[in-house]
Protein backbone atom coordinates (compact mmCIF):
# COMPACT_ATOMS: atom_id res chain seq x y z
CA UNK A 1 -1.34 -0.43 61.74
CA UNK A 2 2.13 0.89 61.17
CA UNK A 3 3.73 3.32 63.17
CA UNK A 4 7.45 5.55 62.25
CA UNK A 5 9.18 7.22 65.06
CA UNK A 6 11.64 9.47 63.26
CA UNK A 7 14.29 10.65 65.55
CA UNK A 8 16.49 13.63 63.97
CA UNK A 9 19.91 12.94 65.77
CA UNK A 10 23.08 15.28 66.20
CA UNK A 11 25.75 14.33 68.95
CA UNK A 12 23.35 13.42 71.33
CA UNK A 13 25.55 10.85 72.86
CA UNK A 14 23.90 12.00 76.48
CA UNK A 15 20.27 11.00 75.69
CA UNK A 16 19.96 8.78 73.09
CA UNK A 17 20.01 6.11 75.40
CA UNK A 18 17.62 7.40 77.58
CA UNK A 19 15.08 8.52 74.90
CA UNK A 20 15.15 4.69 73.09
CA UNK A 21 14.11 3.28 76.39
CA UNK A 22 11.53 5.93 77.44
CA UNK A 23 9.89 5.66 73.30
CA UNK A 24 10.06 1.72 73.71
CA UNK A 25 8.28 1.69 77.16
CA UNK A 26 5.72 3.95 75.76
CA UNK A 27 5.12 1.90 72.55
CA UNK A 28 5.46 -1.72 73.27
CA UNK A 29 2.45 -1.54 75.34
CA UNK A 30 0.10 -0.32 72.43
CA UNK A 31 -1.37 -2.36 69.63
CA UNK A 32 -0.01 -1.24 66.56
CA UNK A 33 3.51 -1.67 65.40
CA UNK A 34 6.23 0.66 65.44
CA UNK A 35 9.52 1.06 63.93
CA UNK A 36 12.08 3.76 64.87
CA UNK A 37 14.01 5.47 62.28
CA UNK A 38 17.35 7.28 63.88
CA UNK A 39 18.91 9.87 61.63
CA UNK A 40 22.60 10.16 62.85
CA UNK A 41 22.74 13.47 61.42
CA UNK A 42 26.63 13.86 61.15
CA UNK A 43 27.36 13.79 65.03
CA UNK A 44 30.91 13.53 65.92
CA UNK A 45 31.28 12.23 69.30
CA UNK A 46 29.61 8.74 70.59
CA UNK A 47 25.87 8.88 69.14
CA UNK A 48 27.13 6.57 65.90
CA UNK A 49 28.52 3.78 67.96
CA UNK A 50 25.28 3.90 70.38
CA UNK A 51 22.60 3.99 67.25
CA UNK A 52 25.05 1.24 65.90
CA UNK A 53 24.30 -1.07 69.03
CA UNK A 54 20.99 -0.06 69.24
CA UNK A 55 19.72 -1.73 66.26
CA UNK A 56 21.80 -4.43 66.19
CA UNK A 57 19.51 -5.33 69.97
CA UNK A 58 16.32 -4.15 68.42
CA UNK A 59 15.07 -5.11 65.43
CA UNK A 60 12.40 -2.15 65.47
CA UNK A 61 15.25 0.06 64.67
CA UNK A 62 16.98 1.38 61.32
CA UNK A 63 19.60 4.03 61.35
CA UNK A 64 20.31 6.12 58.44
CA UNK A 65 23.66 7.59 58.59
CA UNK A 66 24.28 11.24 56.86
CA UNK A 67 27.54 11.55 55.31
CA UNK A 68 28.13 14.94 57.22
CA UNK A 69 26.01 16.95 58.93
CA UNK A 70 22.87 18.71 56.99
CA UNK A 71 20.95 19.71 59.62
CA UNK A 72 18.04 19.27 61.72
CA UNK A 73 15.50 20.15 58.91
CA UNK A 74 17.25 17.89 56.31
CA UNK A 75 16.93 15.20 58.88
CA UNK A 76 13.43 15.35 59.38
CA UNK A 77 13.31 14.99 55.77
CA UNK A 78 14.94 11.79 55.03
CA UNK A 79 12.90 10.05 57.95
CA UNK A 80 9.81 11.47 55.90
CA UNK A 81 11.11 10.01 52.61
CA UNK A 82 12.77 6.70 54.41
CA UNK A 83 9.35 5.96 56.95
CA UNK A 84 7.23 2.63 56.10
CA UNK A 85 4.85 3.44 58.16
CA UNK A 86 0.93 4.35 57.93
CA UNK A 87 1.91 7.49 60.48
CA UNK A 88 4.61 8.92 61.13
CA UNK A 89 5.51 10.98 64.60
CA UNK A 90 8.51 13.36 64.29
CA UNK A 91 9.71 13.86 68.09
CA UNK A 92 13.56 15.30 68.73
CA UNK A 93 16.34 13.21 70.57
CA UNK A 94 16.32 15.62 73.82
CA UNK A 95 13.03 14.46 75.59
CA UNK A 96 12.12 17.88 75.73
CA UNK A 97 8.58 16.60 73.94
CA UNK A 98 7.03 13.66 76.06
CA UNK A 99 6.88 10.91 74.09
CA UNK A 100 3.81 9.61 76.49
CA UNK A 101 1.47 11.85 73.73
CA UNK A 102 2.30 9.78 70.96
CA UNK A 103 -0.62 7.50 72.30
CA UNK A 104 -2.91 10.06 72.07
CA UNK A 105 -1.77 11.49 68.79
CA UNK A 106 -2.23 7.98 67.50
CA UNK A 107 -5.51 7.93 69.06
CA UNK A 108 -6.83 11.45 67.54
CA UNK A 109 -5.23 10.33 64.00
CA UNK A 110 -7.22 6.90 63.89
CA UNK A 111 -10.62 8.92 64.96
CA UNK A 112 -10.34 11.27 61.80
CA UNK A 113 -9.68 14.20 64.19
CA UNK A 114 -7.10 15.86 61.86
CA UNK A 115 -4.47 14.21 59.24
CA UNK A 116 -1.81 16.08 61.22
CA UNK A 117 -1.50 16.49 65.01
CA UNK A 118 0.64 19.02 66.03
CA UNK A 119 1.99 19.55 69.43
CA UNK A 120 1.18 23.54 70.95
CA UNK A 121 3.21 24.20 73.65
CA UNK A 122 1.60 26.30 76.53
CA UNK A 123 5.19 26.15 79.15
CA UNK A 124 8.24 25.80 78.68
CA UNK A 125 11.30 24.61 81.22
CA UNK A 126 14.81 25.14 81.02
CA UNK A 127 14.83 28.21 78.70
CA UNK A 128 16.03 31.80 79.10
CA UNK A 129 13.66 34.80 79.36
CA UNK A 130 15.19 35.81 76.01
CA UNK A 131 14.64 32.33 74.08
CA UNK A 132 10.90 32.49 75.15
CA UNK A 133 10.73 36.24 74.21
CA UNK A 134 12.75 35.77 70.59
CA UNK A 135 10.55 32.60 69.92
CA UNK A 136 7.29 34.03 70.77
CA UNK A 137 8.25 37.34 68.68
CA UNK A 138 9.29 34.88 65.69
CA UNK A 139 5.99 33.38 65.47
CA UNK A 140 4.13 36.20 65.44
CA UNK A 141 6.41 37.75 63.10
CA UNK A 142 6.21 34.81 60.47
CA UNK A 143 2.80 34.91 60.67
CA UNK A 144 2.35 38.32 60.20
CA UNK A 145 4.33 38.07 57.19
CA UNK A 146 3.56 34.86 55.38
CA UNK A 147 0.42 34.33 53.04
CA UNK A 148 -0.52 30.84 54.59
CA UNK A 149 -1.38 31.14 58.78
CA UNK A 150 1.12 29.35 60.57
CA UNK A 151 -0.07 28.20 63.77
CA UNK A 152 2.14 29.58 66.98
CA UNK A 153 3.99 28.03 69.52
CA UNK A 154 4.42 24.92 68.02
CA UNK A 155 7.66 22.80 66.74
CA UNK A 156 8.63 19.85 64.82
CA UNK A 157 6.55 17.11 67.38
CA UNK A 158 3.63 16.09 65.45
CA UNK A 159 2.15 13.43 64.04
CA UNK A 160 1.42 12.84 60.50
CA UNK A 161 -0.11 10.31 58.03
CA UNK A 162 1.16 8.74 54.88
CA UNK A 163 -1.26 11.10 52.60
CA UNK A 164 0.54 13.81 54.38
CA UNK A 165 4.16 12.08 53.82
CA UNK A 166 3.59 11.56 50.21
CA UNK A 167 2.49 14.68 49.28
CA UNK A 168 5.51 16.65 51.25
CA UNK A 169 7.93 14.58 49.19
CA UNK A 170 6.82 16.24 46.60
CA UNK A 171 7.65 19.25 47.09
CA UNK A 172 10.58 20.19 45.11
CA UNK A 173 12.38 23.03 47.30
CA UNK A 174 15.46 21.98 49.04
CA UNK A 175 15.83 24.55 51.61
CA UNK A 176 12.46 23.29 53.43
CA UNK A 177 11.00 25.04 56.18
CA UNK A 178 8.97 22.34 57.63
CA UNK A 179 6.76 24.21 60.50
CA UNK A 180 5.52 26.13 57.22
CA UNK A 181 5.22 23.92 54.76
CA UNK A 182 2.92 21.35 56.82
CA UNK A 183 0.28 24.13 57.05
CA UNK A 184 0.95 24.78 53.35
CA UNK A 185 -0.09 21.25 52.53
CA UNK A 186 -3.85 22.22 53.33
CA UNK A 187 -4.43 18.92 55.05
CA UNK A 188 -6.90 19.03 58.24
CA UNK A 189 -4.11 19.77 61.98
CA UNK A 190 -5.32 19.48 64.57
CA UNK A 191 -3.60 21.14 67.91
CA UNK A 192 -2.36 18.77 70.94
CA UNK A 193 -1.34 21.12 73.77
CA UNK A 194 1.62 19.92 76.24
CA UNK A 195 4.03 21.34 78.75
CA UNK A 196 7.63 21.15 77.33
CA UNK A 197 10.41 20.33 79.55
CA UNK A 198 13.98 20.90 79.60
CA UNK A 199 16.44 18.82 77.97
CA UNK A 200 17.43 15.55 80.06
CA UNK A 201 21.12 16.15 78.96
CA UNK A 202 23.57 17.97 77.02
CA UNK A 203 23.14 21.34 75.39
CA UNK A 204 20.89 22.45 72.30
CA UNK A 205 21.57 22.06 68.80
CA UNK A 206 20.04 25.82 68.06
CA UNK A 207 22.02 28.65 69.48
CA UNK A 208 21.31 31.94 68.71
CA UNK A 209 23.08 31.90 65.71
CA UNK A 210 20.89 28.55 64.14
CA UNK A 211 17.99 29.86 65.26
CA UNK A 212 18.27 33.15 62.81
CA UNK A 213 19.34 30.74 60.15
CA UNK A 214 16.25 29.43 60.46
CA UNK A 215 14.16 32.32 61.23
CA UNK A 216 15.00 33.72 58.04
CA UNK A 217 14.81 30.53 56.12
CA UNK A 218 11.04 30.49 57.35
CA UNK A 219 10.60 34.24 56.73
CA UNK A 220 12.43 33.77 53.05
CA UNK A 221 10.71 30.84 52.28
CA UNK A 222 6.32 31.79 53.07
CA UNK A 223 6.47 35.43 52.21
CA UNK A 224 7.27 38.14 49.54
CA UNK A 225 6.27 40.86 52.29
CA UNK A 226 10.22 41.85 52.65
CA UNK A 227 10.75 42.89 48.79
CA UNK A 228 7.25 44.93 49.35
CA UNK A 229 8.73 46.65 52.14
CA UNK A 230 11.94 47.46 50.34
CA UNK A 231 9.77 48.95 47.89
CA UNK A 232 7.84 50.80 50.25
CA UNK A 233 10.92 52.05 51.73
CA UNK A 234 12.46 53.45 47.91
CA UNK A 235 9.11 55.04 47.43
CA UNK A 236 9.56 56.30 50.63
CA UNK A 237 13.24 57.59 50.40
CA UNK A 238 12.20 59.39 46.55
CA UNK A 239 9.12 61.32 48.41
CA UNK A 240 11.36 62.53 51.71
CA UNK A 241 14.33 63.44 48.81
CA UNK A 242 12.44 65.57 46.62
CA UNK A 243 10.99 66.87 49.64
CA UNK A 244 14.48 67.95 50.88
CA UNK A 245 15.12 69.02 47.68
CA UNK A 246 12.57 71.53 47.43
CA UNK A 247 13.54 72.87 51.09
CA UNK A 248 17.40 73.59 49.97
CA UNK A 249 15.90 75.13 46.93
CA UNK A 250 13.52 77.49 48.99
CA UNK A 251 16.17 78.13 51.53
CA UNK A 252 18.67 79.08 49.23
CA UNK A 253 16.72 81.24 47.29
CA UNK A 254 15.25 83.34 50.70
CA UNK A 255 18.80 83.56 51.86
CA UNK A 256 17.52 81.20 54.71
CA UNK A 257 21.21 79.21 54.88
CA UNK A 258 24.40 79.67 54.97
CA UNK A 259 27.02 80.72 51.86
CA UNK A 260 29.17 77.51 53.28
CA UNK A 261 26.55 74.35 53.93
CA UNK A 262 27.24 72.27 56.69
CA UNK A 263 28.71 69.05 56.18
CA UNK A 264 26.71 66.89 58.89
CA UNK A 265 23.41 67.59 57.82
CA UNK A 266 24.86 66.24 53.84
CA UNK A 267 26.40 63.21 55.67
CA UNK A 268 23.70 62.23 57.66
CA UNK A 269 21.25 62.41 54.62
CA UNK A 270 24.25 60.32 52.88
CA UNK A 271 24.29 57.62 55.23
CA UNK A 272 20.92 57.11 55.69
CA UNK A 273 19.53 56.64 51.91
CA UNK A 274 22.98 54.68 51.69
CA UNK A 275 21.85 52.09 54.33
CA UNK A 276 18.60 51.95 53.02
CA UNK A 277 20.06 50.75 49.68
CA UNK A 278 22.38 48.36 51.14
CA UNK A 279 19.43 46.55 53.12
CA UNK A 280 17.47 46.55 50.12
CA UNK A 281 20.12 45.39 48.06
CA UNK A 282 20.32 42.44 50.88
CA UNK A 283 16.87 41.64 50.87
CA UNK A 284 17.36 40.80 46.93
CA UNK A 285 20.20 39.01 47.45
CA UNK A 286 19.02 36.35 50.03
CA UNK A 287 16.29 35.64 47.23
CA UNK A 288 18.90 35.83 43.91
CA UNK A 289 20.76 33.46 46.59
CA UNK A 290 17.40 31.25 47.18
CA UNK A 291 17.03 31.11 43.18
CA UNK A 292 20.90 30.17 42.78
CA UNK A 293 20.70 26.77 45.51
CA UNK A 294 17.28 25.79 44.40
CA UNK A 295 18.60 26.03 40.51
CA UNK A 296 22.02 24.12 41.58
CA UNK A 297 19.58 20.99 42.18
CA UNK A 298 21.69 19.52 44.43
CA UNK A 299 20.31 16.91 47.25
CA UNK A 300 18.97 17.47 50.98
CA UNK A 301 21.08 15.35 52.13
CA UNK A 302 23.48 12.49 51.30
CA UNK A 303 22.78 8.90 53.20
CA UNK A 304 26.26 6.97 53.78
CA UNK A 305 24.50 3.98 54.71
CA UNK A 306 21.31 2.42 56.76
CA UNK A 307 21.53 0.16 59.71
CA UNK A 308 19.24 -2.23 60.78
CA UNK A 309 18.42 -5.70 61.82
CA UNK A 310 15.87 -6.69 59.23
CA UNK A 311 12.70 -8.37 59.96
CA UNK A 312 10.81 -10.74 57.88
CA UNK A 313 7.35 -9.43 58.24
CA UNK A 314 8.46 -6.24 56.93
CA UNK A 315 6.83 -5.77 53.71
CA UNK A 316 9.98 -2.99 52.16
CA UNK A 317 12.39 -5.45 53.19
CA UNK A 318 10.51 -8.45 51.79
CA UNK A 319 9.87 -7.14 48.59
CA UNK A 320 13.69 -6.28 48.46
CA UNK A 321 14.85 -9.66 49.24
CA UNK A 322 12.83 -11.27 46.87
CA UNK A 323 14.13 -8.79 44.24
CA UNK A 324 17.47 -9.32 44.65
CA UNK A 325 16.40 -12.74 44.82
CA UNK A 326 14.77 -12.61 41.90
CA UNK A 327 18.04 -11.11 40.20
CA UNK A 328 19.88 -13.68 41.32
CA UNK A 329 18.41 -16.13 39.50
CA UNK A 330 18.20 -14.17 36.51
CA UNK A 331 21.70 -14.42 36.82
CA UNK A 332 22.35 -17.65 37.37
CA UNK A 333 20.39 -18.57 33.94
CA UNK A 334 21.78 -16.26 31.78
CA UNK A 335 25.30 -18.12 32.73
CA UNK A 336 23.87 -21.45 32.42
């Protein structure tokens, strides 16, 4: 049995170290094989040079390097499209998920407990009041909204198998949300509940600002509900307008206001029906702009090159050699 670790990576110089050792202890004493597949996902400070080094000493490891940054979801993607193995465990660089589960995720995998196990977090360490409040809130949002139930409290650590793998690289969206689209697959998950601790070193890769980003990508991407509820809200401004319409009328006519109308009341009418266009107007545009990406066809993300110190017994790398192998003597006859 064949095992991926992918490892999304963005200038995490601090750790990286740390987290190959504490995955390596972890996995060299199990059974099956392993192989762990580093995304340098554009970092700019020391995290190339020490993924570099690291699989030049380890043969288990292969690098892919991103030609600028794409993000954390786009990572996660190429070591889904790029993994060998029979399973495949998606775990971040910052040792905020133990990596001592990935035993037991193995373990529930090869008993036919689910085809995905997902980690659930019950704790958390290391996090503001407000980052536990906005990602609880999320959660429950998204899942109030979107027409497949997306299990809560739970992040990208999870476990699954190459049935899984091959049918998400199917899927033909390039702005993936990839909590959702797991769920979306249909396959059996099964939950694997942990405490999550604070980062080892260095500082997170999702301020606030990230962490709408991809709030809205997941609320964009699983639900129609916010085009419904512009709707609602048009309906809603025509009724209250022809109400108010039919109060002027009776007011004027029963001398019930004055010969001069006020101008706040008229502004304050103004303003709101204005915003209520405007936000509906930006509702439809984050989808027209969904539409306009998604018809540019452009890629994820763009690989600059992969790193590794290949092994023999490794069956991709095997059949490549012998192709090129196999070219090569093509070659060689057709000059002859």
């Amino acid at each position: 049995m064949f095992i991926t670790i992918i490892v999304p990576c963005y200038n995490e110089e601090a750790v990286i170290e740390a987290t190959h050792t504490r995955l390596s202890s972890v996995c060299e004493e199990q059974t099956w094989d392993v192989e762990y597949l580093y995304i340098n996902d554009g970092s700019c400070d020391q995290t190339e040079q020490l993924l570099d080094t690291l699989a030049m000493q380890d043969s288990s490891v292969r690098v892919l390097k991103f030609s600028r940054n794409f993000g954390h979801q786009a990572a996660v993607c190429a070591g889904l499209d790029h993994a060998h193995g029979d399973a495949a465990v998606i775990i971040d660089a910052d040792l905020q998920d133990p990596p001592e589960l990935i035993p037991t995720m193995v373990d529930m995998w090869q008993k036919g407990e689910g085809r995905i196990i997902y980690g659930k977090r019950t704790s958390r360490d290391g996090e503001t009041w407000f980052k536990k409040w906005s990602a609880g809130a999320f959660y429950r949002l998204i899942d109030y909204l979107s027409d497949t139930p997306l299990p809560r409290d739970t992040g990208g650590f999870r476990l699954v198998d190459r049935k899984v793998i091959e049918a998400f690289k199917k899927l033909p969206e390039r702005n993936k949300y990839i909590r959702g689209l797991f769920p979306w697959l249909g396959f059996k998950a099964v939950p694997l509940e942990y405490h999550r601790d604070a980062r080892l070193a260095g500082e997170t890769k999702y301020p606030l600002a990230k962490m709408l980003r991809l709030a809205f990508n997941g609320i964009f991407s699983f639900s129609r509900k916010p085009l419904q509820m512009a709707t609602n809200l048009g309906v809603f401004n025509l009724v209250a307008s022809l109400l108010l319409m039919v109060y002027v009328f009776v007011s004027y006519f029963s001398k019930q206001i004055e010969s001069v109308p006020g101008w706040a009341s008229t502004m304050l009418v103004l303003v709101f029906f204005s915003g209520i266009q405007l936000v509906s107007l930006g509702l439809l545009g984050a989808y027209v702009g969904r539409i306009f990406e998604e018809v540019k066809g452009r890629p994820e993300y763009v690989v600059e090159e992969e790193i590794s110190c290949k092994r023999v017994n490794q069956i991709p790398n095997t059949v490549t050699l012998q192709k090129s192998s196999h070219q090569a003597t093509e070659q060689q006859k057709l000059k002859a």
